[in-house]
N, C-alpha and C. Protein backbone atom coordinates (compact mmCIF):
# COMPACT_ATOMS: atom_id res chain seq x y z
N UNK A 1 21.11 50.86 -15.02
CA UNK A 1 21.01 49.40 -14.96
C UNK A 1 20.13 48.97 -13.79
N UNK A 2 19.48 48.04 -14.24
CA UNK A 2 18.19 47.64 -13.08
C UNK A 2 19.27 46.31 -12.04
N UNK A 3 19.29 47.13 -11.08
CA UNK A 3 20.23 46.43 -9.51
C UNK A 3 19.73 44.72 -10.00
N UNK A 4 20.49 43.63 -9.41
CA UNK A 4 19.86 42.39 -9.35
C UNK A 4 20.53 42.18 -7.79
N UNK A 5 19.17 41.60 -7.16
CA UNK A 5 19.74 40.98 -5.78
C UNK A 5 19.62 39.53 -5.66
N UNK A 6 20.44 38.91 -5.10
CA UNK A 6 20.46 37.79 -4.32
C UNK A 6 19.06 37.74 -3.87
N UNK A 7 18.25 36.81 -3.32
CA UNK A 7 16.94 36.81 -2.89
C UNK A 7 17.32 37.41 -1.13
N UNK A 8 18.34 36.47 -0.81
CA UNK A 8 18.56 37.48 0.73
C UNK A 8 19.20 38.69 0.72
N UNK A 9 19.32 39.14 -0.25
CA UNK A 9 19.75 40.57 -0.14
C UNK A 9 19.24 41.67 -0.66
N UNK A 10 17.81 41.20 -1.10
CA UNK A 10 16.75 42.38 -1.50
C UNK A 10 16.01 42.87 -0.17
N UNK A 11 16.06 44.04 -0.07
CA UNK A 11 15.53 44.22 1.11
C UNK A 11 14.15 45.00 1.16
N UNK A 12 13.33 45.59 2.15
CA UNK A 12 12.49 46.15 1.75
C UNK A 12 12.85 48.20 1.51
N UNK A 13 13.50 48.38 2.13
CA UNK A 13 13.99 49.72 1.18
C UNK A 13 14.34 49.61 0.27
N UNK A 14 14.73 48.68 -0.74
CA UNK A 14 15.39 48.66 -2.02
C UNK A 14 14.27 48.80 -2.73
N UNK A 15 12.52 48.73 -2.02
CA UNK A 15 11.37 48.21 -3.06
C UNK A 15 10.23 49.13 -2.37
N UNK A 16 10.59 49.99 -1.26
CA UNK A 16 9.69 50.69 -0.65
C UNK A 16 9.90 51.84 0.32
N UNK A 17 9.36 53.12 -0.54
CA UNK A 17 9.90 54.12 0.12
C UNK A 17 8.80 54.56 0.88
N UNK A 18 9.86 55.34 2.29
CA UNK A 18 8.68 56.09 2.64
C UNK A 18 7.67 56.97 2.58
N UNK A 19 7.57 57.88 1.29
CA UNK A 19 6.47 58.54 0.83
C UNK A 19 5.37 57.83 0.18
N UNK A 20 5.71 56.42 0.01
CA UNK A 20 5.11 55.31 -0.84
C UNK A 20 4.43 54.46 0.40
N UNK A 21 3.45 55.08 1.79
CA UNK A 21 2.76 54.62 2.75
C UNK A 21 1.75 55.37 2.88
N UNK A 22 0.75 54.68 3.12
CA UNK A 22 -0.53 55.06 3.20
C UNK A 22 -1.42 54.42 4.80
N UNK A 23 -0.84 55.33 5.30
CA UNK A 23 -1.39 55.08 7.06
C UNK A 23 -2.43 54.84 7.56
N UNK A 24 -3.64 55.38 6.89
CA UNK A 24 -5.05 55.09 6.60
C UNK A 24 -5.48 55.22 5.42
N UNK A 25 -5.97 53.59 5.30
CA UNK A 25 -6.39 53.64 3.94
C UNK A 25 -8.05 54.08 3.81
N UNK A 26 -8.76 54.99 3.18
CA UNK A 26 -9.95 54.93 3.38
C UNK A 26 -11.00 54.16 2.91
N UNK A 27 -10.29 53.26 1.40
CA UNK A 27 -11.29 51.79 1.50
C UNK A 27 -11.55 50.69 2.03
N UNK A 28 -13.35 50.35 1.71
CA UNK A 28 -13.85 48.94 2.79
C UNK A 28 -13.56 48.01 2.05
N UNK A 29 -13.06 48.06 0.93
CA UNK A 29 -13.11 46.69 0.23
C UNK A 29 -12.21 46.29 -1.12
N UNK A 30 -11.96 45.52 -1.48
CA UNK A 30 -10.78 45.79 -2.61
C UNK A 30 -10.60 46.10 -3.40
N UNK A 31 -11.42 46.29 -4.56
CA UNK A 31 -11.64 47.44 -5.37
C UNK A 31 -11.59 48.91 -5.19
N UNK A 32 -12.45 49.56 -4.08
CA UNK A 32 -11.83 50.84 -3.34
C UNK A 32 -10.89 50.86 -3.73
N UNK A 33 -9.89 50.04 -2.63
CA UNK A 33 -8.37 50.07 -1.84
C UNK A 33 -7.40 50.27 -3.03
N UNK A 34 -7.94 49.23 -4.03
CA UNK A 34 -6.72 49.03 -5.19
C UNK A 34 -6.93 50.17 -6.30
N UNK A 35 -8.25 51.02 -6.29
CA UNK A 35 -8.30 52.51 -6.75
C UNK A 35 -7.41 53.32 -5.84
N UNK A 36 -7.83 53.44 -4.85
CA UNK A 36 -6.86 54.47 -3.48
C UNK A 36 -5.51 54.20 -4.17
N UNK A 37 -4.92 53.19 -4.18
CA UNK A 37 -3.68 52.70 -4.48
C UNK A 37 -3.29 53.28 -5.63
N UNK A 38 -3.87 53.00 -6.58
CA UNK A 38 -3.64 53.37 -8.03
C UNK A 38 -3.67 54.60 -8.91
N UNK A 39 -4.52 55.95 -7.57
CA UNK A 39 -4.44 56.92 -7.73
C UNK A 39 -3.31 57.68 -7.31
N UNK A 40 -3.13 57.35 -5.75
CA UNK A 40 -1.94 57.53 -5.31
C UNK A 40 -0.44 57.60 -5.55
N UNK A 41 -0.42 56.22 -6.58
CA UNK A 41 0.82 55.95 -7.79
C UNK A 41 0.59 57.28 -8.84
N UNK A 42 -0.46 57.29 -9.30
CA UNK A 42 -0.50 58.56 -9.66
C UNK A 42 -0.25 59.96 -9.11
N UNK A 43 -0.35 60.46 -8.53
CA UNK A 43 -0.61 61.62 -7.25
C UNK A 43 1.13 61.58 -7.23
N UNK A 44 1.66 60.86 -6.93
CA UNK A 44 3.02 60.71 -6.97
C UNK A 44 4.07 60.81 -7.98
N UNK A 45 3.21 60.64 -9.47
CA UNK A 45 3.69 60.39 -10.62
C UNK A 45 4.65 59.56 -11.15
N UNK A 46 4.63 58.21 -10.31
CA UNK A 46 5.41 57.01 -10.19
C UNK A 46 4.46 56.34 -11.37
N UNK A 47 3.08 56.22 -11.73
CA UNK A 47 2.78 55.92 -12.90
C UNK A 47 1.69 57.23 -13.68
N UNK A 48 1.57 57.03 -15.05
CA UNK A 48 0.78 58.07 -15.49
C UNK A 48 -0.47 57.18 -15.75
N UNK A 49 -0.51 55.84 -16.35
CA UNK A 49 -2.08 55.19 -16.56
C UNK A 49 -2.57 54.26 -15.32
N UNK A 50 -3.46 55.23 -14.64
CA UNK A 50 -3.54 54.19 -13.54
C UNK A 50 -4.96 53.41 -13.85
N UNK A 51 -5.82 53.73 -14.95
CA UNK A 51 -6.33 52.93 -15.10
C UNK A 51 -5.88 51.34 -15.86
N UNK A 52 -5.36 51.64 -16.39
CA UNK A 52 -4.58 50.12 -17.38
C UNK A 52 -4.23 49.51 -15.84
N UNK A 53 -3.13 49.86 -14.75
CA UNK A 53 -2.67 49.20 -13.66
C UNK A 53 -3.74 48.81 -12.96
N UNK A 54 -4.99 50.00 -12.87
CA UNK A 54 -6.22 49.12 -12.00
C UNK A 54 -6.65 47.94 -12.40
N UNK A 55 -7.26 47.62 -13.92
CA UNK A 55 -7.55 46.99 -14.29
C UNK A 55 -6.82 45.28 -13.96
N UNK A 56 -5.59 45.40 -14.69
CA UNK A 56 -3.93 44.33 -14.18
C UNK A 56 -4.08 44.22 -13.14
N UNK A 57 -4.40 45.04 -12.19
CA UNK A 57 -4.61 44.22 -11.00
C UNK A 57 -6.08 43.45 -10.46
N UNK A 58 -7.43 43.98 -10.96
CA UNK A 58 -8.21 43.48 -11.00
C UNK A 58 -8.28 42.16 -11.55
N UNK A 59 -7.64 41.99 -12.70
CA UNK A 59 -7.16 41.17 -13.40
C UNK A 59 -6.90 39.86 -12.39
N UNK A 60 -5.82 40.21 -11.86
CA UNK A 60 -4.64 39.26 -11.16
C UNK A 60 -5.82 38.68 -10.13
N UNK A 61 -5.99 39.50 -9.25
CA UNK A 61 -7.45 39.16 -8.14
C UNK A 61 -8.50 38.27 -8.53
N UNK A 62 -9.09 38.22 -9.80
CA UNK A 62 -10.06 37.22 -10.40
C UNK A 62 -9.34 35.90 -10.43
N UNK A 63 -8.24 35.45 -10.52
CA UNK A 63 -7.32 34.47 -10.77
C UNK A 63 -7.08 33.66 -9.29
N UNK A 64 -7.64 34.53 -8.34
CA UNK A 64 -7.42 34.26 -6.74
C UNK A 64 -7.15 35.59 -6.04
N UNK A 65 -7.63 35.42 -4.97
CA UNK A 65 -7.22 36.73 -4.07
C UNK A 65 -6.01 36.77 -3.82
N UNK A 66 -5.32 38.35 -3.82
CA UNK A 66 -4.11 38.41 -2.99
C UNK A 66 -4.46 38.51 -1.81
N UNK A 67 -5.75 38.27 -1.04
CA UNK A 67 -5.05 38.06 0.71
C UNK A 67 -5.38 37.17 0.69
N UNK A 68 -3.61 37.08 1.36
CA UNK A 68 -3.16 35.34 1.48
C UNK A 68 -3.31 35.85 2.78
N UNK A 69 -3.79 35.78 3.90
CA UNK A 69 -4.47 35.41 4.86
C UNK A 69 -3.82 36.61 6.09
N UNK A 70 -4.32 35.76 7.52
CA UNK A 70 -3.47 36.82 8.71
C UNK A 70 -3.64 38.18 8.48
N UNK A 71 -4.45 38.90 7.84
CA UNK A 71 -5.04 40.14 7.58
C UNK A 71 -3.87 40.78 6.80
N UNK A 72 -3.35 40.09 5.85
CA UNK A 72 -2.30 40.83 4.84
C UNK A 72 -2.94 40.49 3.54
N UNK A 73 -2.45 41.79 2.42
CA UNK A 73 -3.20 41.29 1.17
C UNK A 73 -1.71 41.84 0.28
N UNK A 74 -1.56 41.22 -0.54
CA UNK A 74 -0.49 41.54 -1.31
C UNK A 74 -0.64 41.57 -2.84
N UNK A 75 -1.52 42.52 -3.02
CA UNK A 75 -1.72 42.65 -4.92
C UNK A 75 -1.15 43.17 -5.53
N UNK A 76 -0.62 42.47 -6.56
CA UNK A 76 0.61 42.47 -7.44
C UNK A 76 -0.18 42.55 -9.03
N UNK A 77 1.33 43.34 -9.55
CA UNK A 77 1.18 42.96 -11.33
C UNK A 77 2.36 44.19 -12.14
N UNK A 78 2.26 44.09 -13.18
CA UNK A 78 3.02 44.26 -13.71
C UNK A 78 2.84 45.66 -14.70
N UNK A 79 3.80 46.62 -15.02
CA UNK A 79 3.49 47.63 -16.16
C UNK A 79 4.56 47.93 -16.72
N UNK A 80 3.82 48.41 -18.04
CA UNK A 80 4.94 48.85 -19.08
C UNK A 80 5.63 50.10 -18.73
N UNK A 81 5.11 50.80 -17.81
CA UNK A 81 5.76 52.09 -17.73
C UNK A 81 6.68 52.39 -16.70
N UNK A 82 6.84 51.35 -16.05
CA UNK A 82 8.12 50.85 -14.78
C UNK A 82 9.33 50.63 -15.27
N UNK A 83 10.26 50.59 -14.67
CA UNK A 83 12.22 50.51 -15.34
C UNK A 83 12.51 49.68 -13.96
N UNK A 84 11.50 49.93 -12.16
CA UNK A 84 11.80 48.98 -11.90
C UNK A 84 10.61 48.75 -10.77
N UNK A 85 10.90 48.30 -9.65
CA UNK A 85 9.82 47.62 -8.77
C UNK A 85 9.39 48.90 -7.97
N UNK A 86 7.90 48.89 -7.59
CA UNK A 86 7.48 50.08 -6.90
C UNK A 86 6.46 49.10 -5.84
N UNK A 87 6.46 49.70 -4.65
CA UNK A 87 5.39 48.72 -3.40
C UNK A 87 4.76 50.42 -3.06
N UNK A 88 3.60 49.50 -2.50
CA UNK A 88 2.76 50.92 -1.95
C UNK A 88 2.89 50.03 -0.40
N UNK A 89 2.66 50.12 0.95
CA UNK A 89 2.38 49.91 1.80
C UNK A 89 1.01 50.84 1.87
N UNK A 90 -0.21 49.82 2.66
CA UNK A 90 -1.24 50.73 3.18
C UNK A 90 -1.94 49.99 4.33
N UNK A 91 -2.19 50.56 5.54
CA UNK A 91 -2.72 50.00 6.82
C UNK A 91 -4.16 50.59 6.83
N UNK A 92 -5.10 49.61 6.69
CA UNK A 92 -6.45 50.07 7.29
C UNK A 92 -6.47 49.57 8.88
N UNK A 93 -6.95 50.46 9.60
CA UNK A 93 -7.25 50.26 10.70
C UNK A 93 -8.34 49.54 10.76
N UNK A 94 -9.37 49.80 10.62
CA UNK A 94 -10.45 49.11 10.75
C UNK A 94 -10.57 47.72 10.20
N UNK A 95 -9.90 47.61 8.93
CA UNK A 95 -9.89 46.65 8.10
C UNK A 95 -10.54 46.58 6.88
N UNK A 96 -10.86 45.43 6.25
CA UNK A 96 -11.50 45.37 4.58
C UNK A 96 -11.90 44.60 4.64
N UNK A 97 -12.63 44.36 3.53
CA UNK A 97 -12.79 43.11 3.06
C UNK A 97 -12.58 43.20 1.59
N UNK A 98 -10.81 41.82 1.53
CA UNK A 98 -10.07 41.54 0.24
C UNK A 98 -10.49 40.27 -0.16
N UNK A 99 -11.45 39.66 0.37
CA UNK A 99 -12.17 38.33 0.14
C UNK A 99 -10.97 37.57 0.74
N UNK A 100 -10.38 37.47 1.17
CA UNK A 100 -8.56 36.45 1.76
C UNK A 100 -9.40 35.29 1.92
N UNK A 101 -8.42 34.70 1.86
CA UNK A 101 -8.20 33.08 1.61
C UNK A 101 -8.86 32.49 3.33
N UNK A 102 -8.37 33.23 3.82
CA UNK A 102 -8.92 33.01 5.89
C UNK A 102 -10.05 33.27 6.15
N UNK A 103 -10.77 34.29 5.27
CA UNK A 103 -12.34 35.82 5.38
C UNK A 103 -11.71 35.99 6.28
N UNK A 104 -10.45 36.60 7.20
CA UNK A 104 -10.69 37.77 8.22
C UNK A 104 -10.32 39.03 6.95
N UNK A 105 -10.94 40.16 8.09
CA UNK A 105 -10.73 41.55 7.27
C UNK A 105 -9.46 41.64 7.07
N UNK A 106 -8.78 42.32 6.14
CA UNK A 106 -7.18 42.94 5.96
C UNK A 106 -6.92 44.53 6.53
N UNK A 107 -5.99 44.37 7.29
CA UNK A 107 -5.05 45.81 7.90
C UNK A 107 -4.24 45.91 6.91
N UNK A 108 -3.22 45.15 6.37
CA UNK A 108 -2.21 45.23 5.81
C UNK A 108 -2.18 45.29 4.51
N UNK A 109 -1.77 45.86 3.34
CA UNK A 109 -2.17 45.97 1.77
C UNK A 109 -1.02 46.49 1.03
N UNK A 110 -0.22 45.59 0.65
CA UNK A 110 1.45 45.83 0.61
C UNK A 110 1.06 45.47 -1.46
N UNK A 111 1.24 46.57 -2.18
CA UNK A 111 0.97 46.24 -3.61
C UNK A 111 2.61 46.32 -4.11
N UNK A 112 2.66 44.98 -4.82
CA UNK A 112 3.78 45.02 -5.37
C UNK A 112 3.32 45.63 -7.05
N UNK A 113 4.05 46.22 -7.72
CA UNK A 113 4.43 46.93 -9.09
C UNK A 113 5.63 46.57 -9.67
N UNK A 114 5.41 45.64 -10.85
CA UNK A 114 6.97 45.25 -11.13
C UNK A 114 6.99 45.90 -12.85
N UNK A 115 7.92 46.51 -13.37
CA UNK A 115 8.40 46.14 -14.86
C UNK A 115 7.43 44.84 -16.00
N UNK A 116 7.50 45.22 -16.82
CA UNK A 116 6.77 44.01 -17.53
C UNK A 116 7.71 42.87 -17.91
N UNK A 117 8.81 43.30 -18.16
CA UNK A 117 9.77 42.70 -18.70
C UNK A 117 10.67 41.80 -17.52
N UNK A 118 10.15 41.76 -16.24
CA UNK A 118 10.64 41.36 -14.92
C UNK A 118 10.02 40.25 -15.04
N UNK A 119 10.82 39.04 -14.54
CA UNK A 119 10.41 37.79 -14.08
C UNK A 119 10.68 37.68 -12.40
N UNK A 120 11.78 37.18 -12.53
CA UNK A 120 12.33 36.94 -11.27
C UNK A 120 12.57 38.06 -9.83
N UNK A 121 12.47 39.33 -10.25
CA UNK A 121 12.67 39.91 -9.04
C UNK A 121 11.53 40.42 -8.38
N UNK A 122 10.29 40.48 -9.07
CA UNK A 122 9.30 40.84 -8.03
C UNK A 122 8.45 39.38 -7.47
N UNK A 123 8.90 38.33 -7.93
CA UNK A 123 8.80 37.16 -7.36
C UNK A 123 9.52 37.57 -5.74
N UNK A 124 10.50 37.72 -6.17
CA UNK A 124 11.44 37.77 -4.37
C UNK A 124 11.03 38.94 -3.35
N UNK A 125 10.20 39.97 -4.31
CA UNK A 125 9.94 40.82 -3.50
C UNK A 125 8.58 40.26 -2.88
N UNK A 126 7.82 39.52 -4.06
CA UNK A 126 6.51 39.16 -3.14
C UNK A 126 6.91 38.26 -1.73
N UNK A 127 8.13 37.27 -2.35
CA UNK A 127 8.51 36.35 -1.04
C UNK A 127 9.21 36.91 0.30
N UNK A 128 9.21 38.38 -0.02
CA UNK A 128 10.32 38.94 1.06
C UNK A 128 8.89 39.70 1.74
N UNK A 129 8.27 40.43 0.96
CA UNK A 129 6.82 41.23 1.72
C UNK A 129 6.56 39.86 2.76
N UNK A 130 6.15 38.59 1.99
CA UNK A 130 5.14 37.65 2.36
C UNK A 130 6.13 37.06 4.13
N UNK A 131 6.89 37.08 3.78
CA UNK A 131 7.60 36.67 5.08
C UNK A 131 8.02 37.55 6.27
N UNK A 132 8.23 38.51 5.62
CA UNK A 132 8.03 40.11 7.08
C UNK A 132 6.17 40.02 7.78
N UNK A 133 5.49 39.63 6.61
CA UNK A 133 4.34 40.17 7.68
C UNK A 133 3.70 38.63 8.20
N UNK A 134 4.65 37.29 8.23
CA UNK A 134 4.21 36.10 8.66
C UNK A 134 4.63 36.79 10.26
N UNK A 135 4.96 38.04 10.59
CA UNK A 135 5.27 38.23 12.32
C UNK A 135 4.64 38.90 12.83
N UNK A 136 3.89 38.06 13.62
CA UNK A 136 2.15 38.72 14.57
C UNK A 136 2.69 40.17 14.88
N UNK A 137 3.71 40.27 15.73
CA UNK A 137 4.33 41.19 16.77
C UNK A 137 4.33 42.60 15.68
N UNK A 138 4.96 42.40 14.30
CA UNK A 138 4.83 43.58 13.68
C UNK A 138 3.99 43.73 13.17
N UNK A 139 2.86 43.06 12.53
CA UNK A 139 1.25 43.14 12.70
C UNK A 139 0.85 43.87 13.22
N UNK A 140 1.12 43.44 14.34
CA UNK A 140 0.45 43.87 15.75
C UNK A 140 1.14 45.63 16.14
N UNK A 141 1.81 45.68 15.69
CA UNK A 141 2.75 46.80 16.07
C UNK A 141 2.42 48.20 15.27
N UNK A 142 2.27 47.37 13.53
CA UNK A 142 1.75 48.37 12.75
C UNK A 142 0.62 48.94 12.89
N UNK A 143 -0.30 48.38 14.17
CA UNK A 143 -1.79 48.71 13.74
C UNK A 143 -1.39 49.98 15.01
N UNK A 144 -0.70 50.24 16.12
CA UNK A 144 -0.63 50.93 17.03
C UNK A 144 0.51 52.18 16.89
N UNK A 145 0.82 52.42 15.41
CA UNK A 145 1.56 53.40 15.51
C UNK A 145 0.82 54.43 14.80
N UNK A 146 1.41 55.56 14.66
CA UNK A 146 0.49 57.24 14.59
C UNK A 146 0.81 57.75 13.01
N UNK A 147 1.50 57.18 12.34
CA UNK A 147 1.86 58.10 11.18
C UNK A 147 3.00 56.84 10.30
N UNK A 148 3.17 57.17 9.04
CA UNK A 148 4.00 56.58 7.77
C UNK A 148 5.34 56.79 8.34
N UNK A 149 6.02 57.41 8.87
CA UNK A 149 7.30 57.80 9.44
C UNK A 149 7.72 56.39 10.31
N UNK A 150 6.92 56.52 11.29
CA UNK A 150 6.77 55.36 12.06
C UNK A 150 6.44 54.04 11.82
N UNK A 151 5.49 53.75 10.76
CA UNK A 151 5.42 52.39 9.95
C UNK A 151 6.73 52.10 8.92
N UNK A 152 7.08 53.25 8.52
CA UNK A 152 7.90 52.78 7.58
C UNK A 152 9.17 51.92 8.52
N UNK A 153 10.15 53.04 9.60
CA UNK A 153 10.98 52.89 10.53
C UNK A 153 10.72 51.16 11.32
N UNK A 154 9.52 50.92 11.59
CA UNK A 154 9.06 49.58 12.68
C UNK A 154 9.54 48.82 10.81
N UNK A 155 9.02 48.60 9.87
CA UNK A 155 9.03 48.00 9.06
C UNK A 155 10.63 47.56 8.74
N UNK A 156 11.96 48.70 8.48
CA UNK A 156 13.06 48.90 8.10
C UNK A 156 13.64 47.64 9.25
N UNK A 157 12.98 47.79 10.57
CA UNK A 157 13.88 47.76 11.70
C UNK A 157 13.30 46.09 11.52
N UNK A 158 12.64 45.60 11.34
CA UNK A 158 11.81 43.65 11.00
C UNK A 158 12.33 43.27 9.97
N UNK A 159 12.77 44.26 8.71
CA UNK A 159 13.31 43.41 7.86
C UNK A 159 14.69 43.52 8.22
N UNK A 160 15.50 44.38 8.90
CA UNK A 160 16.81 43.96 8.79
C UNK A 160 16.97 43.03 9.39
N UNK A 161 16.03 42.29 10.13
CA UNK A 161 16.74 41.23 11.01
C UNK A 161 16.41 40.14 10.21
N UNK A 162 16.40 39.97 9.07
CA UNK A 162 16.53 38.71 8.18
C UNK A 162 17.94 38.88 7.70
N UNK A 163 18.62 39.93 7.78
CA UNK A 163 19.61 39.30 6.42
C UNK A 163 20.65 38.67 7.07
C-alpha cells in the first residue's frame, strides 16, 4: 500500500535516499543535468525507460522552468513505471544554467519522480523540497561539504526541524 502523509508529516527520507545523491553533477546546463539524472535512475534500476522520463521532463520545462530561483531547480513529472515517489538530489558546484526564473546559475537540482496515477502527494513533496531549500544557511552549507553521506545527513538534520 502506497503510505499517505499528512503534508507535515512527509518528510524528506520518506522521498529521498541516500544512494539517490549526486555530489557533483557533471552538467552545464539542463538538458545535460536532466540526462545525468535520468541515467542515473537508470544505473540504479529505479526506472528501466529513461528515455520516455527524459523526454516528461523536457516536457514539463517547456511549460516554464523548474528553477524557481535562489540557485535551486526542482524538475518534476510523472511515470508509469513508479508504485511510488523517487527524488534524485544533485549539487553542481560550479553551477548551470536551468534558465531559472532569477538567471542565477543552479547548485541545487532536487528531481521529483512521482507515480502517474499520483495527484496529491508529489505536490507536497514538491512543497516540502521547495521550502527546505528557501534556507540560505543550508544552501550555503551544501555547497561546502565533501561527499553524498554528508549532504544527505546536513539535509535529514533541516528537514527535521519542520515537523
Amino acid at each position: 500500500p502506497y503510505p499517505q502523509f499528512a503534508l507535515n508529516q512527509m518528510k524528506i527520507d520518506d522521498i529521498l535516499k541516500k544512494d539517490s545523491i549526486i555530489a557533483n553533477l557533471a552538467g552545464t546546463n539542463k538538458e545535460e543535468v536532466l540526462r545525468e539524472i535520468t541515467d542515473f535512475l537508470q544505473k540504479l534500476c529505479l526506472i528501466k525507460d529513461k528515455e520516455t522520463l527524459f523526454n516528461t521532463l523536457m516536457e514539463r520545462e517547456k511549460l516554464g522552468s523548474t528553477g524557481i530561483g535562489e540557485n535551486v531547480a526542482i524538475p518534476h513529472g510523472k511515470s508509469d513505471e513508479l508504485s511510488q515517489i523517487i527524488t534524485v538530489f544533485g549539487r553542481s558546484l560550479k553551477g548551470l544554467d536551468f534558465e531559472s526564473l532569477d538567471q542565477k546559475p543552479v547548485h541545487f537540482v532536487c528531481m521529483v519522480i512521482a507515480p502517474s496515477n499520483s495527484t496529491g502527494q508529489h505536490l507536497k513533496a514538491l512543497a516540502r523540497i521547495s521550502r527546505l531549500f528557501k534556507n540560505q544557511d543550508l544552501r550555503e552549507g551544501i555547497l561546502k561539504l565533501q561527499d553524498a553521506n554528508q549532504i544527505y545527513s546536513l539535509l535529514l538534520e533541516e528537514d527535521s526541524k519542520f515537523i
